[in-house]
N, C-alpha and C. Protein backbone atom coordinates (compact mmCIF):
# COMPACT_ATOMS: atom_id res chain seq x y z
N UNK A 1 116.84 110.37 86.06
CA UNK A 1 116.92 111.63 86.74
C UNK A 1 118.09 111.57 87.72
N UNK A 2 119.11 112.29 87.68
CA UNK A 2 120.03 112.68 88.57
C UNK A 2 119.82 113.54 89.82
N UNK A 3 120.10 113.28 90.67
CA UNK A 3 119.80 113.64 92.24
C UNK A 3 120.80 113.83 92.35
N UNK A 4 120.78 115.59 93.30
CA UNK A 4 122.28 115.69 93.84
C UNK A 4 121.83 115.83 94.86
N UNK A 5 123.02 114.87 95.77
CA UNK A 5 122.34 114.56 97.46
C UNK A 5 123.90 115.32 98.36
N UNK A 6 122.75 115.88 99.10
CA UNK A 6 123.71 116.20 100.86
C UNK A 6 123.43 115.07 101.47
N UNK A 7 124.27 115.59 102.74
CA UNK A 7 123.91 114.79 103.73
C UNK A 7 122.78 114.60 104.56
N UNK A 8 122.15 115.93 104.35
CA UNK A 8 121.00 116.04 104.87
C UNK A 8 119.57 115.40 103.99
N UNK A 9 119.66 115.93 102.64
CA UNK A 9 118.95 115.41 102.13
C UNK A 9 119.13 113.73 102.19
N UNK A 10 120.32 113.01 102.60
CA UNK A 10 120.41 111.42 102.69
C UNK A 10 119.69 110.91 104.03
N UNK A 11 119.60 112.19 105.11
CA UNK A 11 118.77 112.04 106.11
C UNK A 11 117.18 112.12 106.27
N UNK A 12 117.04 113.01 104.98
CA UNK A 12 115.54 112.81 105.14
C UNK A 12 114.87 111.72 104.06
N UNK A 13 115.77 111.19 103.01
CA UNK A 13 115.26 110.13 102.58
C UNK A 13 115.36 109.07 103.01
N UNK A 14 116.11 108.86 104.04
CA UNK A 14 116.43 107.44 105.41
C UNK A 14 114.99 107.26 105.65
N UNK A 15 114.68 108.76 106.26
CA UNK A 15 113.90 108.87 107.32
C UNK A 15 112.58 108.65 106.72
N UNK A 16 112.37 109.21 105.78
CA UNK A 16 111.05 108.92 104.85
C UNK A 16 110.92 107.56 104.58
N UNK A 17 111.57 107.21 103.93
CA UNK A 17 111.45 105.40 103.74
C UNK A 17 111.32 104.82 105.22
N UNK A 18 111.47 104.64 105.90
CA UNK A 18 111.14 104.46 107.21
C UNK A 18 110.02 105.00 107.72
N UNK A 19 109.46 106.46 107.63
CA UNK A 19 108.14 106.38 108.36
C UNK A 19 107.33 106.15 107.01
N UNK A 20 107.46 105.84 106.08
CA UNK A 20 106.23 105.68 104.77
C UNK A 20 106.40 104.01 105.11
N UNK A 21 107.68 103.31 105.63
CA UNK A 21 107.15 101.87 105.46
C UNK A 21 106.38 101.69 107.22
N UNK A 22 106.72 102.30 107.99
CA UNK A 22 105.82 102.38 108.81
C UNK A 22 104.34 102.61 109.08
N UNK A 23 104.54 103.77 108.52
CA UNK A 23 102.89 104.38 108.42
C UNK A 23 102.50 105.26 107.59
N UNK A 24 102.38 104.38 106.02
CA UNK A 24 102.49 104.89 104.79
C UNK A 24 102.46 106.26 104.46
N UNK A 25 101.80 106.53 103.30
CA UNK A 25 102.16 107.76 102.89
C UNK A 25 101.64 108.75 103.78
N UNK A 26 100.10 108.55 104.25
CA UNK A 26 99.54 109.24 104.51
C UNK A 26 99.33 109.97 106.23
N UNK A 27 100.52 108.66 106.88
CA UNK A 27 100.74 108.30 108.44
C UNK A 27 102.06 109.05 108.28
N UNK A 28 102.91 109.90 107.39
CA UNK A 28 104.03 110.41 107.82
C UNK A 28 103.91 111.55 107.64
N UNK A 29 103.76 112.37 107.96
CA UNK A 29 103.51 114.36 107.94
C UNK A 29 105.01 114.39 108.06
N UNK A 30 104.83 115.62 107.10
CA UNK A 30 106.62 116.08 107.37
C UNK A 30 107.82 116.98 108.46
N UNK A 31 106.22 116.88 109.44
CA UNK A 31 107.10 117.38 110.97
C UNK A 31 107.40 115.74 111.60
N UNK A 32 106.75 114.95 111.32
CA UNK A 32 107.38 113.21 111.78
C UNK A 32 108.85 113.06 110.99
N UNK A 33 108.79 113.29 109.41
CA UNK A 33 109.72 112.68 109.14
C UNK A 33 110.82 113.57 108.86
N UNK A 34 110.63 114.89 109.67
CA UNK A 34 111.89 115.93 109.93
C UNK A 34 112.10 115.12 111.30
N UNK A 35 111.32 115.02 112.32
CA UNK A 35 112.09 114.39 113.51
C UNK A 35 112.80 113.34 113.63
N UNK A 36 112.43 112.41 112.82
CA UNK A 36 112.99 111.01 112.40
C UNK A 36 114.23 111.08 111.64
N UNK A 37 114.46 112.44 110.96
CA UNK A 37 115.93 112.83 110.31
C UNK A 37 116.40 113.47 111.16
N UNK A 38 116.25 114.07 111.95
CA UNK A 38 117.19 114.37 112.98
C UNK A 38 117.24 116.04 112.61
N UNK A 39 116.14 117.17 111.91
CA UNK A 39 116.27 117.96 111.13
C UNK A 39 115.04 118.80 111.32
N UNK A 40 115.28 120.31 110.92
CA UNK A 40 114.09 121.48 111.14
C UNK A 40 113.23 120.76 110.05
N UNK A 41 112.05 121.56 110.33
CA UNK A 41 111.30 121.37 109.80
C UNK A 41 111.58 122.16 108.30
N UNK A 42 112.01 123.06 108.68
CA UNK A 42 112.17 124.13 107.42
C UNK A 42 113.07 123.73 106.75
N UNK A 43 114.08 122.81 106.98
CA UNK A 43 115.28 122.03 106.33
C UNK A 43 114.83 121.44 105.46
N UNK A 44 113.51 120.50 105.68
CA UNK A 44 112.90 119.90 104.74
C UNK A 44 112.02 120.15 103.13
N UNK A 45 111.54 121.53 104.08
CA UNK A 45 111.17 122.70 103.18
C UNK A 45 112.14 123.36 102.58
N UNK A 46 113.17 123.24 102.94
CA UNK A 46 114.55 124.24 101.35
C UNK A 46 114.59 123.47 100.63
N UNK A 47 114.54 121.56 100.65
CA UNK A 47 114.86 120.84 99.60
C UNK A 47 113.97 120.17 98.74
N UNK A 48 112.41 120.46 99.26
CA UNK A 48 111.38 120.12 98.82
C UNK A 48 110.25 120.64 98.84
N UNK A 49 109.15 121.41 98.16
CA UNK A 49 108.35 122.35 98.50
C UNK A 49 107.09 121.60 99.07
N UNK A 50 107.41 120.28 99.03
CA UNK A 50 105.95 119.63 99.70
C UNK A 50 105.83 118.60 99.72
N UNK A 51 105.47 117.69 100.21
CA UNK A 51 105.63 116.13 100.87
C UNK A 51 105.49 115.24 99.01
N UNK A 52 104.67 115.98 98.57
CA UNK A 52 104.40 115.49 97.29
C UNK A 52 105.82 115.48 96.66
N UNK A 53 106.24 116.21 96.67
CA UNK A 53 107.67 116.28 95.75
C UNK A 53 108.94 116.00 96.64
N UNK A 54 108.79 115.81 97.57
CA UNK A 54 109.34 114.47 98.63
C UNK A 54 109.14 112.99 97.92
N UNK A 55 108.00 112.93 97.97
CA UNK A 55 107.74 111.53 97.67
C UNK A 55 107.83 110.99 96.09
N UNK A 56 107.42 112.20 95.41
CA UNK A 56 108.54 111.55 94.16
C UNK A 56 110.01 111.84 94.00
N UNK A 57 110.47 112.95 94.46
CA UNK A 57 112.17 112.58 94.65
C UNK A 57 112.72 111.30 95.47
N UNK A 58 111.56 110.85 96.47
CA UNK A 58 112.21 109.52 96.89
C UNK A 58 112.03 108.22 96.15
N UNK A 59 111.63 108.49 95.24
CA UNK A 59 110.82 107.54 94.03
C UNK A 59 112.14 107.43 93.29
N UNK A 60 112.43 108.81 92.83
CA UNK A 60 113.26 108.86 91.79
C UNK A 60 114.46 108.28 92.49
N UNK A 61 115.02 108.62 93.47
CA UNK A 61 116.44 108.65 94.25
C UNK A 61 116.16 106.95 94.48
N UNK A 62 115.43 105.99 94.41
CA UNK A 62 114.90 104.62 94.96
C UNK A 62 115.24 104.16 93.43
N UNK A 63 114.87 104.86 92.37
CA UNK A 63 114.70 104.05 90.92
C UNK A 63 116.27 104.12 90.90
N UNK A 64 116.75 104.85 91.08
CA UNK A 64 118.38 105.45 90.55
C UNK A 64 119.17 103.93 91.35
N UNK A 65 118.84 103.98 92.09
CA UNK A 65 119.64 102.87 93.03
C UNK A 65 119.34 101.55 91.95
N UNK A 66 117.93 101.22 91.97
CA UNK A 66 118.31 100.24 91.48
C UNK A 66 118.52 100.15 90.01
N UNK A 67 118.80 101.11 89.25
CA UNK A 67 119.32 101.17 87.91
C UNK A 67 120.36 101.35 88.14
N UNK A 68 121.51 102.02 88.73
CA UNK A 68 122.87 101.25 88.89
C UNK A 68 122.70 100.02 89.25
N UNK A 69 122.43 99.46 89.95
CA UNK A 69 122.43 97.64 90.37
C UNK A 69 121.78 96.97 89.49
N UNK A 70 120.86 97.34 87.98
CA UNK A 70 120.67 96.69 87.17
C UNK A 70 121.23 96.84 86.08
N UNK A 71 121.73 98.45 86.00
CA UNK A 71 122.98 97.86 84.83
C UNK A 71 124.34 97.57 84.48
N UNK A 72 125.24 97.16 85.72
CA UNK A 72 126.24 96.97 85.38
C UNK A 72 125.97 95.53 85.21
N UNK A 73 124.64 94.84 85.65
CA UNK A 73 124.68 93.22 84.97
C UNK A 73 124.44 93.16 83.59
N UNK A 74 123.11 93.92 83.05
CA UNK A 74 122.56 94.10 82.01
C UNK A 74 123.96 94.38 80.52
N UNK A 75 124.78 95.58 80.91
CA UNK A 75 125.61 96.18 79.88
C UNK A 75 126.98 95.02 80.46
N UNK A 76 127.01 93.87 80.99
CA UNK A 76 128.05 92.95 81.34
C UNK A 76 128.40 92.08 79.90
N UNK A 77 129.41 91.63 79.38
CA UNK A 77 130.07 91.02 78.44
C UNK A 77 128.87 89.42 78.18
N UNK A 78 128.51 89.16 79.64
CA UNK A 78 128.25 87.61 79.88
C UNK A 78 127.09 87.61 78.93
N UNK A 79 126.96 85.90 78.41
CA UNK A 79 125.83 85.52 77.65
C UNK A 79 124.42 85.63 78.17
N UNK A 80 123.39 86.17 77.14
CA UNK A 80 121.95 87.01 77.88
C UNK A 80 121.29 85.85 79.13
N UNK A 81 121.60 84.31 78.72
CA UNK A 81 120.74 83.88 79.75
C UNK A 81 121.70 83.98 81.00
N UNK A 82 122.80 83.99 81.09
CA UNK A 82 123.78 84.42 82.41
C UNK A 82 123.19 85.63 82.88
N UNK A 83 122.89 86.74 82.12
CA UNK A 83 122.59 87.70 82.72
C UNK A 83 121.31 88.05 82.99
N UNK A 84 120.15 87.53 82.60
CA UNK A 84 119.09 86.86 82.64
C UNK A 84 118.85 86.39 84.32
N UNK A 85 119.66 85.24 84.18
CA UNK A 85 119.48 84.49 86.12
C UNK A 85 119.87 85.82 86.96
N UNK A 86 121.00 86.40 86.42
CA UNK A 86 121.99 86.86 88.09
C UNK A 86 120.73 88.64 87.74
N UNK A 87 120.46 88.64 86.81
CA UNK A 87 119.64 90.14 87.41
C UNK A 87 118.77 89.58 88.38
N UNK A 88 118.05 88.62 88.00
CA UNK A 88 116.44 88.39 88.99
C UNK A 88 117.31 88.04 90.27
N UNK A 89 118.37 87.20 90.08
CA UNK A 89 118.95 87.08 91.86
C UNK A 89 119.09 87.75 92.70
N UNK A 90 119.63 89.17 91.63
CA UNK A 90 120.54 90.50 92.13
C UNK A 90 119.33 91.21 92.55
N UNK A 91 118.01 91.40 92.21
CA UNK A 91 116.98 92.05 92.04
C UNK A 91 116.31 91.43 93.66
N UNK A 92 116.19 90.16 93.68
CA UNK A 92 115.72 89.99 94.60
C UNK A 92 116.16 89.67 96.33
N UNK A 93 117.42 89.51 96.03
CA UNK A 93 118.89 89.89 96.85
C UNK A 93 118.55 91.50 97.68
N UNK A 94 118.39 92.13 96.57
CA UNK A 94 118.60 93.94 96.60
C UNK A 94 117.71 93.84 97.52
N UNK A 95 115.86 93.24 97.00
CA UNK A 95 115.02 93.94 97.35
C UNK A 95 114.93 93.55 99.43
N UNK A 96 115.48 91.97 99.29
CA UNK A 96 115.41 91.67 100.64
C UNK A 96 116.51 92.42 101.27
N UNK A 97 117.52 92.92 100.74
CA UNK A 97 118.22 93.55 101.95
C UNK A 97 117.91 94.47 102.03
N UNK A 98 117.13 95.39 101.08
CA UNK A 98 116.59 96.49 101.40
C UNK A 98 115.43 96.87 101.22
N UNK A 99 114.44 95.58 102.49
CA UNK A 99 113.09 96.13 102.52
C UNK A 99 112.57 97.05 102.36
N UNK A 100 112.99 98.58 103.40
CA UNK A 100 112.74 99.69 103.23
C UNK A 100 112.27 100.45 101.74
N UNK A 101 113.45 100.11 100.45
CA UNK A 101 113.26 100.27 99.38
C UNK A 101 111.63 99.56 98.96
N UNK A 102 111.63 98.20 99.05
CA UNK A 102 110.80 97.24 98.52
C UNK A 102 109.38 97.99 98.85
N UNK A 103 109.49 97.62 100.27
CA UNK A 103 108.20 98.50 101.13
C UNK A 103 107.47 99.91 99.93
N UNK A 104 108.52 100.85 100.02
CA UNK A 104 108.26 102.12 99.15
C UNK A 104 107.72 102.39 97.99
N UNK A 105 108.56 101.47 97.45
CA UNK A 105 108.50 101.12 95.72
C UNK A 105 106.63 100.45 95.49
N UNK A 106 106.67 99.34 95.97
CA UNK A 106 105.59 98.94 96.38
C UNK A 106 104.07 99.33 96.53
N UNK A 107 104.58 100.55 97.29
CA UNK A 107 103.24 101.58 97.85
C UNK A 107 103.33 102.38 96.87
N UNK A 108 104.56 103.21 95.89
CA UNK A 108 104.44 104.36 95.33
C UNK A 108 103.66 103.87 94.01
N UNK A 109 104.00 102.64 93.85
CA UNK A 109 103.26 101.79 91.96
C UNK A 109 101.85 101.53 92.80
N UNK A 110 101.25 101.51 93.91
CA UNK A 110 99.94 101.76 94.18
C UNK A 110 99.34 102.61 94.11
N UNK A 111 100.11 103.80 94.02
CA UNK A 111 99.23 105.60 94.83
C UNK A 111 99.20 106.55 93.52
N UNK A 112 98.48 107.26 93.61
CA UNK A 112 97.96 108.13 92.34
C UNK A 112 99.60 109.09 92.61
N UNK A 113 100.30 108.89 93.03
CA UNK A 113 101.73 109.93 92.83
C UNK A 113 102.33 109.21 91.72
N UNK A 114 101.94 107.60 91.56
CA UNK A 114 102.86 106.81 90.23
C UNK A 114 101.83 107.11 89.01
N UNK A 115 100.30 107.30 89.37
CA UNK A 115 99.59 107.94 88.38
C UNK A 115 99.94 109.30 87.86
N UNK A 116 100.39 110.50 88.74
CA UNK A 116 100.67 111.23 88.69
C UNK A 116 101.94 111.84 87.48
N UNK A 117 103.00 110.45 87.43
CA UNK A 117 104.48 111.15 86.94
C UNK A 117 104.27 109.43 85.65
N UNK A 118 103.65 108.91 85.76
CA UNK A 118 103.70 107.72 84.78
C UNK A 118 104.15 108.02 83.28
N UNK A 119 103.74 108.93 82.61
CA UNK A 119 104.09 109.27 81.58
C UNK A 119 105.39 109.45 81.46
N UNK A 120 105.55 110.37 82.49
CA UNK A 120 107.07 111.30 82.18
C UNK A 120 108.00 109.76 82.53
N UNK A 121 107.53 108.44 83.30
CA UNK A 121 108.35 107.82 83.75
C UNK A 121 109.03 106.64 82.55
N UNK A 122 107.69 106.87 81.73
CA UNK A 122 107.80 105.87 80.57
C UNK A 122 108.47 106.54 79.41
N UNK A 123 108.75 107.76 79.14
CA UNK A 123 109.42 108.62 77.99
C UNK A 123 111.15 108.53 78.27
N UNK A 124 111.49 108.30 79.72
CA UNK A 124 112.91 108.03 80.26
C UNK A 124 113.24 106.68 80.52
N UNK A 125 114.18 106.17 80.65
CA UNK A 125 115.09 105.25 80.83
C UNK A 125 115.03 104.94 82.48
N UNK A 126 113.44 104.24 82.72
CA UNK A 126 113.41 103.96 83.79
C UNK A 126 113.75 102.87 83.95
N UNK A 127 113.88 102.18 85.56
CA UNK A 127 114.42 100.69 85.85
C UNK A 127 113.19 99.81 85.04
N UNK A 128 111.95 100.24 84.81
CA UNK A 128 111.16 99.40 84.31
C UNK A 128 111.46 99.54 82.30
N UNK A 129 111.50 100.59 82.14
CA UNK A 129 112.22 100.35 80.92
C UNK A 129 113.30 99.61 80.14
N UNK A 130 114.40 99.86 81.16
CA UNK A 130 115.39 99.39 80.64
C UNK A 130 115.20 97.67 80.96
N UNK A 131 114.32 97.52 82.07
CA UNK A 131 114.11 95.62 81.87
C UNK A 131 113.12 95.45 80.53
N UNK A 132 111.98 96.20 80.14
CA UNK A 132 111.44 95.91 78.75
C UNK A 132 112.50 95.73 77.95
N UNK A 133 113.17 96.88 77.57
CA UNK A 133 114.43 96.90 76.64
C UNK A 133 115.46 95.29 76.93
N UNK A 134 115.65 94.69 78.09
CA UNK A 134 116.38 93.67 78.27
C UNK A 134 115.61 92.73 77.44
N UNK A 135 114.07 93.07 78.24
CA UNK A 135 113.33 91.55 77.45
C UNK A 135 113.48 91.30 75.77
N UNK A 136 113.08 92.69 75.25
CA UNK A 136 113.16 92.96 73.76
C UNK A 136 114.40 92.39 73.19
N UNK A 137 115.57 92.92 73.81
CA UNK A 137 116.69 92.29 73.75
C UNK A 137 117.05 90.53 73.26
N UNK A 138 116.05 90.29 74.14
CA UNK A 138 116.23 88.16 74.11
C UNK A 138 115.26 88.07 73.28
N UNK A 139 114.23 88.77 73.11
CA UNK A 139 113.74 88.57 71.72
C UNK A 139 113.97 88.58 70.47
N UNK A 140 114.76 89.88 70.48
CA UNK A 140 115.33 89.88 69.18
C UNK A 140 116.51 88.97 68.88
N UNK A 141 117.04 88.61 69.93
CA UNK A 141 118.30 87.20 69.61
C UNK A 141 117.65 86.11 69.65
N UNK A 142 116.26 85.92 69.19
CA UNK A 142 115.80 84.37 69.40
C UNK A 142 115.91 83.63 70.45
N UNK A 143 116.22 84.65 72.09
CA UNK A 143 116.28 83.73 72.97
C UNK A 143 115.25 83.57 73.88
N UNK A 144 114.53 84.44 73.79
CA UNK A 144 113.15 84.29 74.85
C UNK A 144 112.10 84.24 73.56
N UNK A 145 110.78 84.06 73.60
CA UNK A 145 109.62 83.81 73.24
C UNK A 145 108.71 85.11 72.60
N UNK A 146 108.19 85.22 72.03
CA UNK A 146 107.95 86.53 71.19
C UNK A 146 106.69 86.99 71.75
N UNK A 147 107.09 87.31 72.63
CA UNK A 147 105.69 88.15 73.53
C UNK A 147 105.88 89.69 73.55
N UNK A 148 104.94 90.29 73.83
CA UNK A 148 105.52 91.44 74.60
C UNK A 148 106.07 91.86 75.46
N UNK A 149 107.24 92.84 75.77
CA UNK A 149 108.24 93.19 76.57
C UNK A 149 107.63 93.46 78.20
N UNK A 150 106.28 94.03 78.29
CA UNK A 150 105.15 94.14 79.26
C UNK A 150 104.59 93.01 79.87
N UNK A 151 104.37 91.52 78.52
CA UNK A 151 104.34 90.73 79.47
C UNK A 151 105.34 89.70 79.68
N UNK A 152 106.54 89.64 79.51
CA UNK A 152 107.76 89.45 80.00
C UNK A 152 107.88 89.98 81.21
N UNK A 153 107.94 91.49 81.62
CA UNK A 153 108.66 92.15 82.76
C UNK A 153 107.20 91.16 84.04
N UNK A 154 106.20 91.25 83.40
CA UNK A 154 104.73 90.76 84.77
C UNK A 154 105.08 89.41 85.10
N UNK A 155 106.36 88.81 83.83
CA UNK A 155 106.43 87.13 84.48
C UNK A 155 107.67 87.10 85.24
N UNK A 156 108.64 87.96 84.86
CA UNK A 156 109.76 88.12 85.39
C UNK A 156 109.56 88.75 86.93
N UNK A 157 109.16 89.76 86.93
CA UNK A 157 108.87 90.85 88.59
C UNK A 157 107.90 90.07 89.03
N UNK A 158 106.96 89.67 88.48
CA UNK A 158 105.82 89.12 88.99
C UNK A 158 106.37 87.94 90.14
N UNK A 159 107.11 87.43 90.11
CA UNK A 159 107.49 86.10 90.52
C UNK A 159 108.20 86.76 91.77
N UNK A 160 109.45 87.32 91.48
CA UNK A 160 110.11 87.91 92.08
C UNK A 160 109.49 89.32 93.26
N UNK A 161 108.64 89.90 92.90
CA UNK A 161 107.79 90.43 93.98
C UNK A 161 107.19 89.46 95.35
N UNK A 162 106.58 88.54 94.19
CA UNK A 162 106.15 87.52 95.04
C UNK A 162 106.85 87.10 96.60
N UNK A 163 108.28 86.54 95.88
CA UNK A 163 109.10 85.66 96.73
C UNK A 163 109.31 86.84 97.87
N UNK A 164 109.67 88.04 97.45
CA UNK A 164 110.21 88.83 98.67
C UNK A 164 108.97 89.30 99.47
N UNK A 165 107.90 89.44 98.89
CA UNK A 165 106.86 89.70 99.90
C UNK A 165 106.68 87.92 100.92
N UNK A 166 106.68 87.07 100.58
CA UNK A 166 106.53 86.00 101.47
C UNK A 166 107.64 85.62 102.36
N UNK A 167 108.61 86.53 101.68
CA UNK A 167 109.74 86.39 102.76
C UNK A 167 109.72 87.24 103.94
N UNK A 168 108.96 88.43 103.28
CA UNK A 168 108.78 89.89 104.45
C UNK A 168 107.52 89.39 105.22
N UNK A 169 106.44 88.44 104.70
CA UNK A 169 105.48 88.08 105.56
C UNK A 169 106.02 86.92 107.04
N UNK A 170 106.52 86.03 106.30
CA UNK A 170 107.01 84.67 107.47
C UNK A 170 108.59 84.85 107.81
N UNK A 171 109.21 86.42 107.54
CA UNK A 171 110.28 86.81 108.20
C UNK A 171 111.13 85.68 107.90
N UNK A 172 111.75 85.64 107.13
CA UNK A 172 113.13 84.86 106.23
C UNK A 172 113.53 84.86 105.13
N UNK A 173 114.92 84.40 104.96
CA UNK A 173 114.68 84.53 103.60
C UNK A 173 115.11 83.23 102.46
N UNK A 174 114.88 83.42 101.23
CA UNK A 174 114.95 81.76 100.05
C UNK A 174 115.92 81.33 100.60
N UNK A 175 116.57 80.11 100.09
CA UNK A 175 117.80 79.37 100.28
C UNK A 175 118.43 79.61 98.72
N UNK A 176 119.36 79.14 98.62
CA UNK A 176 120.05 79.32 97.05
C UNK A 176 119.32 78.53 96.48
N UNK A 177 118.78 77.55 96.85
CA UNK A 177 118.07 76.53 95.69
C UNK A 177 117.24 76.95 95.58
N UNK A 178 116.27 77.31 96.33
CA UNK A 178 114.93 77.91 96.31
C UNK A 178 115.12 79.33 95.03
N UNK A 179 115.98 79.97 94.92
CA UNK A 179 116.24 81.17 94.18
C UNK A 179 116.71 80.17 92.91
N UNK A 180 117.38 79.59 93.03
CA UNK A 180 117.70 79.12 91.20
C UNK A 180 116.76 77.92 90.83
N UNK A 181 115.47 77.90 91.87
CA UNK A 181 114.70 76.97 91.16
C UNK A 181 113.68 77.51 90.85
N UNK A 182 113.35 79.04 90.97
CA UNK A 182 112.67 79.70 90.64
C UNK A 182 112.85 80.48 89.63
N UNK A 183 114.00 81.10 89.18
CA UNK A 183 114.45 81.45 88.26
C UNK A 183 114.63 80.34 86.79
N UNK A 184 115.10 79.24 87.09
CA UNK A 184 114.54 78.08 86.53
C UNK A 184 113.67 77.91 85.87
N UNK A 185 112.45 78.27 86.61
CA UNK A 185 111.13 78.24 86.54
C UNK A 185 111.01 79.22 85.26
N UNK A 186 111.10 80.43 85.55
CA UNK A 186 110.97 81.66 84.73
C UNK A 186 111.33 81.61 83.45
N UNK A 187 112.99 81.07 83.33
CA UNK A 187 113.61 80.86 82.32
C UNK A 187 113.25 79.96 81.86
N UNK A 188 112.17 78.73 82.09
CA UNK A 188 111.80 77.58 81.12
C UNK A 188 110.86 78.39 80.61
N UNK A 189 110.19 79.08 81.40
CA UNK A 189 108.76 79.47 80.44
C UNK A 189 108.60 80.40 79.83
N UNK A 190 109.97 81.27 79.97
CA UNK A 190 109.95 82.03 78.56
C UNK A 190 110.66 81.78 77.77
N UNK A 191 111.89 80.95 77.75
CA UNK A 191 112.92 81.09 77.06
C UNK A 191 112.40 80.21 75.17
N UNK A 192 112.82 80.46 74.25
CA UNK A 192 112.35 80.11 73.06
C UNK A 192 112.54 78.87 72.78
């Protein structure tokens, strides 16, 4: 889904990701997170008819980000297990510098709003798609293990969720070894 963004609308999705990682979905009313953008209330209301469709345009505008940052590795020349390591790096790189995102993403694959649009999310070329499609990918070249693409992505994210939530818990973050010995990890146990 393509988003065409103002400046304003870049202000109230700042601001939303910020009071939803504050005080989730249900702790941000949209007279908080007009004040927190710096913006009428009714501003919020020309670009969205209701917190609900706020919160999946910030879904969508959150997926978009990181599907540019996953496919210029993915559609890259380099050999699949090269591109293999540097997505999960890039992935988990992304997610720590941009908690805010992580935080969001996080809560929205919890809340009946990801129940809500799930279908429509799986018929498009979502960031979770196009990593099935990666996995399928090393399958069909004999390079990963002949599982399903579903449970590929739960060993791949799975891990990688992990690390950045324990980083957001004890406030730090991996070392390089710590990241390529985990990826390591991943890539022994699926690779064929």
């Amino acid at each position: 889904m393509n988003i065409q963004l103002t400046e304003k609308k870049e202000q109230i999705f700042a601001a939303a990701l910020s009071m939803i990682n504050d005080h989730g979905f249900h702790g941000s009313p949209m007279s908080k997170i007009a004040k927190e953008a710096k913006v009428a209330v009714g501003s919020i209301y020309h670009y969205f008819a209701s917190k609900e469709d706020l919160i999946i345009e910030l879904y969508w505008y959150c997926s978009d980000i990181l599907k540019n940052k996953a496919l210029s590795i993915i559609e890259s020349n380099q050999a699949y297990e090269i591109r293999f390591r540097l997505l999960w790096k890039e992935l988990v790189l992304f997610y720590l510098d941009r908690m805010e995102i992580f935080g969001f993403m996080e809560q929205f694959y919890s809340s009946p709003f990801y129940e809500g649009i799930r279908a429509h999310i799986f018929k498009q070329k979502s960031e979770r798609n196009m990593l099935i499609h990666f996995m399928e990918e090393g399958v069909e070249e004999k390079l990963l293990r002949d599982l399903n693409g579903a449970l590929l992505i739960s060993t791949y994210l799975g891990v990688a969720v992990s690390l950045v939530k324990r980083c957001l818990y004890h406030k730090n973050r991996p070392t390089d070894e710590e990241i390529n010995t985990l990826v390591d990890i991943i890539w022994n146990g699926v690779k064929k």
